[in-house]
PDB file of N, CA and C in Angstrom:
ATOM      1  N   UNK A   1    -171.142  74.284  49.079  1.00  0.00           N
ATOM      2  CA  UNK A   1    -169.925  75.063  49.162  1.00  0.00           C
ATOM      3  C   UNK A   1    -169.170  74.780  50.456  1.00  0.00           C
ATOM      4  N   UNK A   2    -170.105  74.715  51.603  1.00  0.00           N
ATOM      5  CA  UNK A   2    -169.675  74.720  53.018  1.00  0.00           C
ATOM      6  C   UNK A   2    -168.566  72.926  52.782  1.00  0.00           C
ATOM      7  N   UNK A   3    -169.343  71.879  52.487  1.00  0.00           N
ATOM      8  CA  UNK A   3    -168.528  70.889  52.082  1.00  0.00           C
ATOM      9  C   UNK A   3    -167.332  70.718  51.436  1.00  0.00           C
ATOM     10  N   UNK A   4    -167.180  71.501  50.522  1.00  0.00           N
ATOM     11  CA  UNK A   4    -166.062  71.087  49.761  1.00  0.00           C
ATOM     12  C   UNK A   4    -165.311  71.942  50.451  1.00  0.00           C
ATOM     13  N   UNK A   5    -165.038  73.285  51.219  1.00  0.00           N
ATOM     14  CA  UNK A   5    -164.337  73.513  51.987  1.00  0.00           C
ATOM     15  C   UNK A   5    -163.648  72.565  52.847  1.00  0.00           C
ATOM     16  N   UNK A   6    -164.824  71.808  53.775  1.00  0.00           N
ATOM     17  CA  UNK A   6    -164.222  71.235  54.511  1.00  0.00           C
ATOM     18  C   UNK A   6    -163.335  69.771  54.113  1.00  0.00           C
ATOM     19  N   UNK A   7    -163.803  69.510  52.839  1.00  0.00           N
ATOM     20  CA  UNK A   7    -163.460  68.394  51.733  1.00  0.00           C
ATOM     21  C   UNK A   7    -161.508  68.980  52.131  1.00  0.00           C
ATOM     22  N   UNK A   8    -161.254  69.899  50.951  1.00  0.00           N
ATOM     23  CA  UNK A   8    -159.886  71.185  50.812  1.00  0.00           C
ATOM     24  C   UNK A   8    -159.375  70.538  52.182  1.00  0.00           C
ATOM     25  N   UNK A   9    -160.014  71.317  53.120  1.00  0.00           N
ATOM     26  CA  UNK A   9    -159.285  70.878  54.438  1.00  0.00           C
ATOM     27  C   UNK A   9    -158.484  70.050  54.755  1.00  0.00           C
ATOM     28  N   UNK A  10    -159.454  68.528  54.668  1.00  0.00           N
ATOM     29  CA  UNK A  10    -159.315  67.376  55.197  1.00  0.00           C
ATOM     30  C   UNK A  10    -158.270  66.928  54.640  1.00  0.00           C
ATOM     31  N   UNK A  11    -158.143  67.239  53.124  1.00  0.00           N
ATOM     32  CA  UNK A  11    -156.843  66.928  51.875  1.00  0.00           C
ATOM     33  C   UNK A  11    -155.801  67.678  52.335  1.00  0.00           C
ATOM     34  N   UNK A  12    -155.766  68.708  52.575  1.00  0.00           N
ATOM     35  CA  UNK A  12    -154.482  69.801  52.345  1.00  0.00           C
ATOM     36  C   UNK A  12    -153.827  68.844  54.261  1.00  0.00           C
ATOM     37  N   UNK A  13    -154.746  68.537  55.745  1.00  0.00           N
ATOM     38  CA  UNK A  13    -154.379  68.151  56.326  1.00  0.00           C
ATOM     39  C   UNK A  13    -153.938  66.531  56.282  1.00  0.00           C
ATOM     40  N   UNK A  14    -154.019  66.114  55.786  1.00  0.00           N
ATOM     41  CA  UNK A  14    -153.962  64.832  55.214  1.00  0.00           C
ATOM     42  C   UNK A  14    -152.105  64.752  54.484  1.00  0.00           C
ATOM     43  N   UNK A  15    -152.041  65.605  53.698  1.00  0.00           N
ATOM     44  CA  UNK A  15    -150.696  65.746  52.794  1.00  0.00           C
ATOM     45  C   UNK A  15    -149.951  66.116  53.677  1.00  0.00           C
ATOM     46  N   UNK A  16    -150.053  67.570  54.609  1.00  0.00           N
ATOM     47  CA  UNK A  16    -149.259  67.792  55.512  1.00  0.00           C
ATOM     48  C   UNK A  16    -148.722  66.760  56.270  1.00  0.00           C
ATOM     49  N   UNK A  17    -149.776  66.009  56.975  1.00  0.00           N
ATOM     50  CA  UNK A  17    -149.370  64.805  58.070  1.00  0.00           C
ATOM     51  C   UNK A  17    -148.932  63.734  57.436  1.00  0.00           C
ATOM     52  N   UNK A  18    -149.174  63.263  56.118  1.00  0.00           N
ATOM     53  CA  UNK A  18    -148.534  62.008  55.243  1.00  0.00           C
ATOM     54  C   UNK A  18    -146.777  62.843  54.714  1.00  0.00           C
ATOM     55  N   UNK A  19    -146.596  63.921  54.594  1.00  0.00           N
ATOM     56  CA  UNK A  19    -145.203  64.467  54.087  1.00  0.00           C
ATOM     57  C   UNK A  19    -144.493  65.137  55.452  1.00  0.00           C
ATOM     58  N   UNK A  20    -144.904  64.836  56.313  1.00  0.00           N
ATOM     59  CA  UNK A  20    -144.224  65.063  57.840  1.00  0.00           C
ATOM     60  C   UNK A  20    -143.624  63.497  58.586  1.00  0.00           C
ATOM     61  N   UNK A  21    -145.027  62.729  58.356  1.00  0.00           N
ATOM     62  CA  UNK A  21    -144.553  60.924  58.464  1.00  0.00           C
ATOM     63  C   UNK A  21    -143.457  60.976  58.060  1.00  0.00           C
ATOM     64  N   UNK A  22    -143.590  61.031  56.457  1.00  0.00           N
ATOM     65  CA  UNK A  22    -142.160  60.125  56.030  1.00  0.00           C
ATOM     66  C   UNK A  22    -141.173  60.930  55.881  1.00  0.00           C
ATOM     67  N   UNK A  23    -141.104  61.834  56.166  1.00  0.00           N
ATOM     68  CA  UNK A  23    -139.543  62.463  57.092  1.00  0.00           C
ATOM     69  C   UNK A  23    -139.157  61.951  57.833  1.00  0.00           C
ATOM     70  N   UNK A  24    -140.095  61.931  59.053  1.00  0.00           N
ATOM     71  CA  UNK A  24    -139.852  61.024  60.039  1.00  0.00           C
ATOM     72  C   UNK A  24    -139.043  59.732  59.929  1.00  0.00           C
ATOM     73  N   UNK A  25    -139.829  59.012  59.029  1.00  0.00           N
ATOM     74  CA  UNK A  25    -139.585  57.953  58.679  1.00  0.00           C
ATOM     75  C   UNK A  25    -138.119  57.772  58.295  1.00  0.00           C
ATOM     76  N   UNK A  26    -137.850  58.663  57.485  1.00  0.00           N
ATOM     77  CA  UNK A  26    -136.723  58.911  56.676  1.00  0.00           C
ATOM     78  C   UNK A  26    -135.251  58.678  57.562  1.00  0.00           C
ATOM     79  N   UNK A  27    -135.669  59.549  58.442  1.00  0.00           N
ATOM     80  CA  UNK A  27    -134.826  59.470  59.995  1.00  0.00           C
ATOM     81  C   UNK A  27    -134.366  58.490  60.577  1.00  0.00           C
ATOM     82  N   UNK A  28    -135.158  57.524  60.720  1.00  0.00           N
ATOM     83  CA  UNK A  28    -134.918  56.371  61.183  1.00  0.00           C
ATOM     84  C   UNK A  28    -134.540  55.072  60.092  1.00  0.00           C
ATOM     85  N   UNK A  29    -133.414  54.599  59.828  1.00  0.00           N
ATOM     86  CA  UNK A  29    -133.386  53.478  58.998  1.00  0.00           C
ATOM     87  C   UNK A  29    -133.531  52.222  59.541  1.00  0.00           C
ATOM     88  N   UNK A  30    -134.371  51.301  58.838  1.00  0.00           N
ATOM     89  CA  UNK A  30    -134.287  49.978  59.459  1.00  0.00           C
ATOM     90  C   UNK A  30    -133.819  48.913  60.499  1.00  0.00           C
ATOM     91  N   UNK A  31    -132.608  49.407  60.213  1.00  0.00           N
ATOM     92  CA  UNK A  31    -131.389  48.780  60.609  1.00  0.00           C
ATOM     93  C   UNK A  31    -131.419  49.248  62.380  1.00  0.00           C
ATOM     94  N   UNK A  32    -131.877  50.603  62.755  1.00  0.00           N
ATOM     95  CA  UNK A  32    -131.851  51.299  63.725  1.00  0.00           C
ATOM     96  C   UNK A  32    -133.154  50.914  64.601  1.00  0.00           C
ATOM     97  N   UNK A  33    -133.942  51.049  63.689  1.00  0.00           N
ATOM     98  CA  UNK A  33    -135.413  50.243  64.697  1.00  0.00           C
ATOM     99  C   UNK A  33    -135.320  48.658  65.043  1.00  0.00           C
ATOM    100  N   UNK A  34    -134.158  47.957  63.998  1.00  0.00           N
ATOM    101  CA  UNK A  34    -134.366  46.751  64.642  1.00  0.00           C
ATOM    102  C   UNK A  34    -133.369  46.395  65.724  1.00  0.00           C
ATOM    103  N   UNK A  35    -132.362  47.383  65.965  1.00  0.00           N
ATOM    104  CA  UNK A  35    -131.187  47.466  67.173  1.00  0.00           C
ATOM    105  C   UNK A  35    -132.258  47.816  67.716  1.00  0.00           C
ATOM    106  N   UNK A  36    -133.027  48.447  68.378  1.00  0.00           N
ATOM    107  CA  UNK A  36    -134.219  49.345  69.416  1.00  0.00           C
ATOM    108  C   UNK A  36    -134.876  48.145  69.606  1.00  0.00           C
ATOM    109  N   UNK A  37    -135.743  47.450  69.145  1.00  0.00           N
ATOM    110  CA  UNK A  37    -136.427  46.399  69.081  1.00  0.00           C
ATOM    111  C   UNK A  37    -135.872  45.297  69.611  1.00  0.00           C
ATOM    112  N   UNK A  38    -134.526  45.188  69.026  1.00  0.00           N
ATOM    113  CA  UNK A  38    -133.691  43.655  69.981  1.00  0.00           C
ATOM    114  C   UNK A  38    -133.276  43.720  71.164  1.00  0.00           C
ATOM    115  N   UNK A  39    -132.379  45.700  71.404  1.00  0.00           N
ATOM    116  CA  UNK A  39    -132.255  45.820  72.879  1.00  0.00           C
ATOM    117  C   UNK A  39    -133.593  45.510  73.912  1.00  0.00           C
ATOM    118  N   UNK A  40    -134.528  46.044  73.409  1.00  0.00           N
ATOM    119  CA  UNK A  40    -136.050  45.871  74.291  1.00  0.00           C
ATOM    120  C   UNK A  40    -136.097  44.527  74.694  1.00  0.00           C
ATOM    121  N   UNK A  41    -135.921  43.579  73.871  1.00  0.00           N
ATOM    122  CA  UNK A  41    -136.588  42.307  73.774  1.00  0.00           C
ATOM    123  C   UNK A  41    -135.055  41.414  74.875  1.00  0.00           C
ATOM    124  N   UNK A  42    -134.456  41.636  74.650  1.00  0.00           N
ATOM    125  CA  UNK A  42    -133.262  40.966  75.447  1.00  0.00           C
ATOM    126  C   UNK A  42    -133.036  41.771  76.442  1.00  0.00           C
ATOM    127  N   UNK A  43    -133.623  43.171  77.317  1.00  0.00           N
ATOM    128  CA  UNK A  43    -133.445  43.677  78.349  1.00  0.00           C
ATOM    129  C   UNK A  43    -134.512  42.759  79.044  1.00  0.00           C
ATOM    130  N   UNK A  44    -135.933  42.952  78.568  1.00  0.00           N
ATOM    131  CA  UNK A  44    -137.205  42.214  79.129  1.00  0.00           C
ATOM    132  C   UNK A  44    -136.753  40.547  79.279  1.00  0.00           C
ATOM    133  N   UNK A  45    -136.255  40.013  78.467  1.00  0.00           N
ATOM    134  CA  UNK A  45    -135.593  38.968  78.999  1.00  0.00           C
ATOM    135  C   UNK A  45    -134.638  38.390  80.388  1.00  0.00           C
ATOM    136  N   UNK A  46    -134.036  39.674  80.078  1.00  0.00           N
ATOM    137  CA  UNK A  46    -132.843  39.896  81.399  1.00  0.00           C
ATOM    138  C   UNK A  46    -133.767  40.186  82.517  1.00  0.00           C
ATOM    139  N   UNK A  47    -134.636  41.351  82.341  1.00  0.00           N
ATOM    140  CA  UNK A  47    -135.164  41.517  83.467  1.00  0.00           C
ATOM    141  C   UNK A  47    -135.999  40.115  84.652  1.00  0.00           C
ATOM    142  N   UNK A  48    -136.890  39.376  83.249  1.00  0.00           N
ATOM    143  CA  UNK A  48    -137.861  37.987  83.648  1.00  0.00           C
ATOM    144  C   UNK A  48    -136.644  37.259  84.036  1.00  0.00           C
ATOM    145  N   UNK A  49    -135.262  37.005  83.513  1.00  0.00           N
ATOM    146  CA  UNK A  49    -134.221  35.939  84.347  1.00  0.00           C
ATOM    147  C   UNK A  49    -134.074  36.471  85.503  1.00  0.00           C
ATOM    148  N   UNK A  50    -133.907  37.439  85.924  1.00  0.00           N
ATOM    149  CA  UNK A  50    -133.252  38.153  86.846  1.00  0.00           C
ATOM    150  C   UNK A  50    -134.502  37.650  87.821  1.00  0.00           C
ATOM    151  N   UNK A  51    -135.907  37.849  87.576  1.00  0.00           N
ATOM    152  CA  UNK A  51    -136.971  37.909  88.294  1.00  0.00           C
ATOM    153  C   UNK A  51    -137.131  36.093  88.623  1.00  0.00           C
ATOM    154  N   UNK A  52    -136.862  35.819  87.810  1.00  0.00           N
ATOM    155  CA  UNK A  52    -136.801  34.279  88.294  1.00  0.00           C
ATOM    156  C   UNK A  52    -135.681  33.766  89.277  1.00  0.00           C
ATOM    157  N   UNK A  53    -134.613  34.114  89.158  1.00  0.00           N
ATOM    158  CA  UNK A  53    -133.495  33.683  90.003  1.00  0.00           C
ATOM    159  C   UNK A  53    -133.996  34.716  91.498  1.00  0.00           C
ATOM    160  N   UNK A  54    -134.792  35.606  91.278  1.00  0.00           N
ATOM    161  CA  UNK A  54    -134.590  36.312  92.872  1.00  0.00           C
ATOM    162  C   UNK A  54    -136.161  34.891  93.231  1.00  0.00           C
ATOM    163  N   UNK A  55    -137.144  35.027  92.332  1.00  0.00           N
ATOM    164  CA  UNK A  55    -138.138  34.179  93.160  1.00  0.00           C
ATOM    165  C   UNK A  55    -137.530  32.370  93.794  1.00  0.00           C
ATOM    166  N   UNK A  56    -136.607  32.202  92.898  1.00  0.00           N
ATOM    167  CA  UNK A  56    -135.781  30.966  93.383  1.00  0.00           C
ATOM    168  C   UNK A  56    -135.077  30.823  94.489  1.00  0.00           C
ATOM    169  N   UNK A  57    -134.210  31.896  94.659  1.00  0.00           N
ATOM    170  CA  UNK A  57    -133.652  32.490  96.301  1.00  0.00           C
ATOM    171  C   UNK A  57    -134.660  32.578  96.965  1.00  0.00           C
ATOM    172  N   UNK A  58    -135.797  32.968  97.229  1.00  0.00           N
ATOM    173  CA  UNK A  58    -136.799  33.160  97.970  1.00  0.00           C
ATOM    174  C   UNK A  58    -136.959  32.025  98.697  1.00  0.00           C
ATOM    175  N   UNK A  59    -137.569  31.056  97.767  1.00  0.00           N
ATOM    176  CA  UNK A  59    -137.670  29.837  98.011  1.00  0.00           C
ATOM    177  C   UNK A  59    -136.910  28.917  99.016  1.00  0.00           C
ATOM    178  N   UNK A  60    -135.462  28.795  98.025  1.00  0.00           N
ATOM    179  CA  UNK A  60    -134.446  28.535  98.863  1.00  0.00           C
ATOM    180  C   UNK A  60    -134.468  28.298 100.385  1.00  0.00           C
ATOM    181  N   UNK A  61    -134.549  30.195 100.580  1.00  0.00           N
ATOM    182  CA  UNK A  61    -134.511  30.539 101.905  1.00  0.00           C
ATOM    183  C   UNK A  61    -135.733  29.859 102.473  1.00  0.00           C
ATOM    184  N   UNK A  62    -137.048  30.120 102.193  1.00  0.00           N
ATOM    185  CA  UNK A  62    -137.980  30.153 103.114  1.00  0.00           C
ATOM    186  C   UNK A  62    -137.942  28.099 102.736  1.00  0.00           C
ATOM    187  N   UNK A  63    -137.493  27.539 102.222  1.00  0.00           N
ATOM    188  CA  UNK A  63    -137.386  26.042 102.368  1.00  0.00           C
ATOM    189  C   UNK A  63    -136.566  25.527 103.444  1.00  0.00           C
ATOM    190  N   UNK A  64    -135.419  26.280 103.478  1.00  0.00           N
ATOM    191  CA  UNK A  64    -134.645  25.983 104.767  1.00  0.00           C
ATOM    192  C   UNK A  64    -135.228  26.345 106.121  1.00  0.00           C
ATOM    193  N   UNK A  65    -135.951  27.500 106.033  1.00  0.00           N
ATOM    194  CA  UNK A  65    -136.702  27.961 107.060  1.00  0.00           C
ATOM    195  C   UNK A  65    -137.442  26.940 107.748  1.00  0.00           C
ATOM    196  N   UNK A  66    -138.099  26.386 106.536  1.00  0.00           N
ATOM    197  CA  UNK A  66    -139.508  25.038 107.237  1.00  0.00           C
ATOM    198  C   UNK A  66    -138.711  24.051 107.182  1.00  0.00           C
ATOM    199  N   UNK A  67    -137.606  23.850 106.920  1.00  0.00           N
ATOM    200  CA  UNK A  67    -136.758  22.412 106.993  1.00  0.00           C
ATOM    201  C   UNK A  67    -136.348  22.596 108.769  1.00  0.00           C
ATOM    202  N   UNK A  68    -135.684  23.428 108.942  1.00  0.00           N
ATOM    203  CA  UNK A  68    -135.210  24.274 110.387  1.00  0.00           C
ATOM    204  C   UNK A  68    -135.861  24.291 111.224  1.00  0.00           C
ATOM    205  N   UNK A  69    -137.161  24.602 110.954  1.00  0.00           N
ATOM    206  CA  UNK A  69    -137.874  24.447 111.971  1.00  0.00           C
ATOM    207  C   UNK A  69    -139.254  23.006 112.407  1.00  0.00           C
ATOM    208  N   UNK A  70    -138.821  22.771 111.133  1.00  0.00           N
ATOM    209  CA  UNK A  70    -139.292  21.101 111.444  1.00  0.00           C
ATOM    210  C   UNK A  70    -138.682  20.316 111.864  1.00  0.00           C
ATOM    211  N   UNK A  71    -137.377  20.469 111.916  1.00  0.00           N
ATOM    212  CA  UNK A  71    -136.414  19.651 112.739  1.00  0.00           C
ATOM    213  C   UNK A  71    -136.218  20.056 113.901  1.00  0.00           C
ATOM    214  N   UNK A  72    -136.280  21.288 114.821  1.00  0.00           N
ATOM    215  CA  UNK A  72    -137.028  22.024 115.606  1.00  0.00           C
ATOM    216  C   UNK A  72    -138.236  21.335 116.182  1.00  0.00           C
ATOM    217  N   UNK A  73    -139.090  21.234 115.646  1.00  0.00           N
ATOM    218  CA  UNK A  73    -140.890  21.064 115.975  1.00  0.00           C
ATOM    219  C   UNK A  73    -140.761  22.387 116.308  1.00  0.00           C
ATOM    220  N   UNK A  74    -140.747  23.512 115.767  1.00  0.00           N
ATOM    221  CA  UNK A  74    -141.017  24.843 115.974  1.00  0.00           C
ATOM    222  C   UNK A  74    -142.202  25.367 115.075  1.00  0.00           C
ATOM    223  N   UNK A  75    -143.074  25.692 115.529  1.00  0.00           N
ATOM    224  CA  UNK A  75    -144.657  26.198 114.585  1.00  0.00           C
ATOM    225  C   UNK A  75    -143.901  27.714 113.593  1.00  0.00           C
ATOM    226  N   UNK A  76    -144.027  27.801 112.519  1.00  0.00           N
ATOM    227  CA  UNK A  76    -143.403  28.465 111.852  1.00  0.00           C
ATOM    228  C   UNK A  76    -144.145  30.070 112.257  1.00  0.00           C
ATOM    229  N   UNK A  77    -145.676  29.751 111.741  1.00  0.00           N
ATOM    230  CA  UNK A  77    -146.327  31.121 111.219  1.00  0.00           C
ATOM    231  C   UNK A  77    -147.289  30.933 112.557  1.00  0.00           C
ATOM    232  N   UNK A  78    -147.080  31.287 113.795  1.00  0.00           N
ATOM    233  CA  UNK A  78    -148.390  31.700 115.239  1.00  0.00           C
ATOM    234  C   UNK A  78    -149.169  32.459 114.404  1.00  0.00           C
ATOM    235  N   UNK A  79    -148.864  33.407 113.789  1.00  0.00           N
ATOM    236  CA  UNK A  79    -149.566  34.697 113.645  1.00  0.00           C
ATOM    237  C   UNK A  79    -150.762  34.204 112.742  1.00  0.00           C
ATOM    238  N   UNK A  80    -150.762  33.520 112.362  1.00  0.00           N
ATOM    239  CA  UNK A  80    -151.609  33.114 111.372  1.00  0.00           C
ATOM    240  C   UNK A  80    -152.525  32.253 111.965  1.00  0.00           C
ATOM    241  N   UNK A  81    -154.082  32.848 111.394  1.00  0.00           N
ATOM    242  CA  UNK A  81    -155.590  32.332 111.981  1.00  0.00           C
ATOM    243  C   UNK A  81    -156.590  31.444 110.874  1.00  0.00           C
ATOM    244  N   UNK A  82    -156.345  30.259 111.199  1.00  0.00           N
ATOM    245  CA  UNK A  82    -157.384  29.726 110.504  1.00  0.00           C
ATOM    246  C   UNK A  82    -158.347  29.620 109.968  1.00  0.00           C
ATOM    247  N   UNK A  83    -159.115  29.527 109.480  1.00  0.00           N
ATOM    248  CA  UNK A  83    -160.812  29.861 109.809  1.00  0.00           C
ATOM    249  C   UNK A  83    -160.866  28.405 110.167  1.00  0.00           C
ATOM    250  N   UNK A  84    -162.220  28.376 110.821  1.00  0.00           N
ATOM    251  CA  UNK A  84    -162.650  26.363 111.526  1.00  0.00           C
ATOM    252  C   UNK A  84    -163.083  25.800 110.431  1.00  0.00           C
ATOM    253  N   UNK A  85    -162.568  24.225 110.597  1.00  0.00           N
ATOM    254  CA  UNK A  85    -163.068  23.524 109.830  1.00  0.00           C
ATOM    255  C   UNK A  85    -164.069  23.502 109.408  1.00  0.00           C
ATOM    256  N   UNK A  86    -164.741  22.517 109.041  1.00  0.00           N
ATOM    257  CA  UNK A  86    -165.741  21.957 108.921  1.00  0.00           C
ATOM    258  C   UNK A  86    -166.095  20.797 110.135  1.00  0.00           C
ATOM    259  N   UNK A  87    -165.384  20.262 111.145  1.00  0.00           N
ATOM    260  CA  UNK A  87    -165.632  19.466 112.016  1.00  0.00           C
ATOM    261  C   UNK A  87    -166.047  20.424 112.771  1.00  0.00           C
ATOM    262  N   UNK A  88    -165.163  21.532 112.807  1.00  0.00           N
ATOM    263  CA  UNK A  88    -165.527  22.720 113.632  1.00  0.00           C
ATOM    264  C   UNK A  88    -166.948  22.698 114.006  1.00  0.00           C
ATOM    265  N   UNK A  89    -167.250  23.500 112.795  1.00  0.00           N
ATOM    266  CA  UNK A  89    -168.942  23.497 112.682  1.00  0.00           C
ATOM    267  C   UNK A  89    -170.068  22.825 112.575  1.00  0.00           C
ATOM    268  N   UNK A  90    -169.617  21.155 112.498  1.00  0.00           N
ATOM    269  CA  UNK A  90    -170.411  20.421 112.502  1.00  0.00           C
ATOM    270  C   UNK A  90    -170.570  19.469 114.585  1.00  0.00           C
ATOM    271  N   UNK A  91    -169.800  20.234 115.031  1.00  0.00           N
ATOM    272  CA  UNK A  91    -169.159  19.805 116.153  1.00  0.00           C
ATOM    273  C   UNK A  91    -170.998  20.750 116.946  1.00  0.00           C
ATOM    274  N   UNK A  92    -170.774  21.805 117.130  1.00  0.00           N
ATOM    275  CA  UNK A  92    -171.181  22.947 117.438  1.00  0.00           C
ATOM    276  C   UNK A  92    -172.680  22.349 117.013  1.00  0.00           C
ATOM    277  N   UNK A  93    -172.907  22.304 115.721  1.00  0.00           N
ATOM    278  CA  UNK A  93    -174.313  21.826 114.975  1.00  0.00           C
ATOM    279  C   UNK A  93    -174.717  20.581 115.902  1.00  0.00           C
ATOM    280  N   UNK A  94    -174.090  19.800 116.070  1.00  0.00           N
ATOM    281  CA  UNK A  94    -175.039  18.747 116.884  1.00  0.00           C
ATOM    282  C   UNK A  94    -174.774  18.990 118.452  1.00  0.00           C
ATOM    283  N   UNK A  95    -174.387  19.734 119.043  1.00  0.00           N
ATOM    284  CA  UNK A  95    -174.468  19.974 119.945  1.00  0.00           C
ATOM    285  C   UNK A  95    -175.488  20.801 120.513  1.00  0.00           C
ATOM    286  N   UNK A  96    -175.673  22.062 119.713  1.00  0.00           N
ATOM    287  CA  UNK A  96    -176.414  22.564 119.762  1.00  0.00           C
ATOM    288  C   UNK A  96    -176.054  24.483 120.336  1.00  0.00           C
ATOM    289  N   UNK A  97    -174.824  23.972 120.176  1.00  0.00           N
ATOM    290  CA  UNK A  97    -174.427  25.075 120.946  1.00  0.00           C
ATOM    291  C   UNK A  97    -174.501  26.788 119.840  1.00  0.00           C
ATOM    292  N   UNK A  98    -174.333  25.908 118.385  1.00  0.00           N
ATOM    293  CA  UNK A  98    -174.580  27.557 117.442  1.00  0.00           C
ATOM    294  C   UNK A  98    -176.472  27.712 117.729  1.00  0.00           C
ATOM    295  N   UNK A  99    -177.193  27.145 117.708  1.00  0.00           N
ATOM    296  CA  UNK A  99    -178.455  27.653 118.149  1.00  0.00           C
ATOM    297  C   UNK A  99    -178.912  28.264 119.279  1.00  0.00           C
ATOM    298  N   UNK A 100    -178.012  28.542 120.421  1.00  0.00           N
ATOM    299  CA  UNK A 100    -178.992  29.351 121.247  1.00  0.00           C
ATOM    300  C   UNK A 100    -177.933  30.668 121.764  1.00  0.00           C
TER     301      UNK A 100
END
């Protein structure tokens, strides 16, 4: 008994939510989801051009930068720390100096 109650249920919620859908549905004609769908798709477009032409300016700039300052002999980036080679450490290794 307890089953087929919950059987009733599952049906009667089932019809509700399938005859609420296609109202929904009803609402919206084709024609309207595929204007929604094309604006999306050609904004995201616009947006990735847009995003490409600013990473291209970037460039631009920071190309002239190292052009400028290579004609200069001006060190661009001080701030910036290497880690040591590998001569580095092989320098040190036969010397002896990383062992004690």
């Amino acid at each position: 008994m307890k089953r087929w109650l919950v059987v009733i249920a599952g049906v009667a919620v089932g019809v509700v939510v399938a005859r609420r859908m296609s109202r929904v549905a009803r609402t919206y004609p084709p024609s309207s989801l595929a204007a929604a769908g094309r604006d999306s798709v050609f904004g995201l477009l616009g947006n990735v051009k847009d995003f490409i032409v600013d990473i291209r300016e970037g460039m631009a700039e920071r190309e002239a930068e190292i052009q400028t300052a290579f004609a200069e002999g001006v060190a661009l980036d001080d701030e910036l720390h290497y880690p040591p080679s590998d001569e580095d450490s092989y320098d040190q290794h036969s010397t002896g100096a990383a062992h004690r």
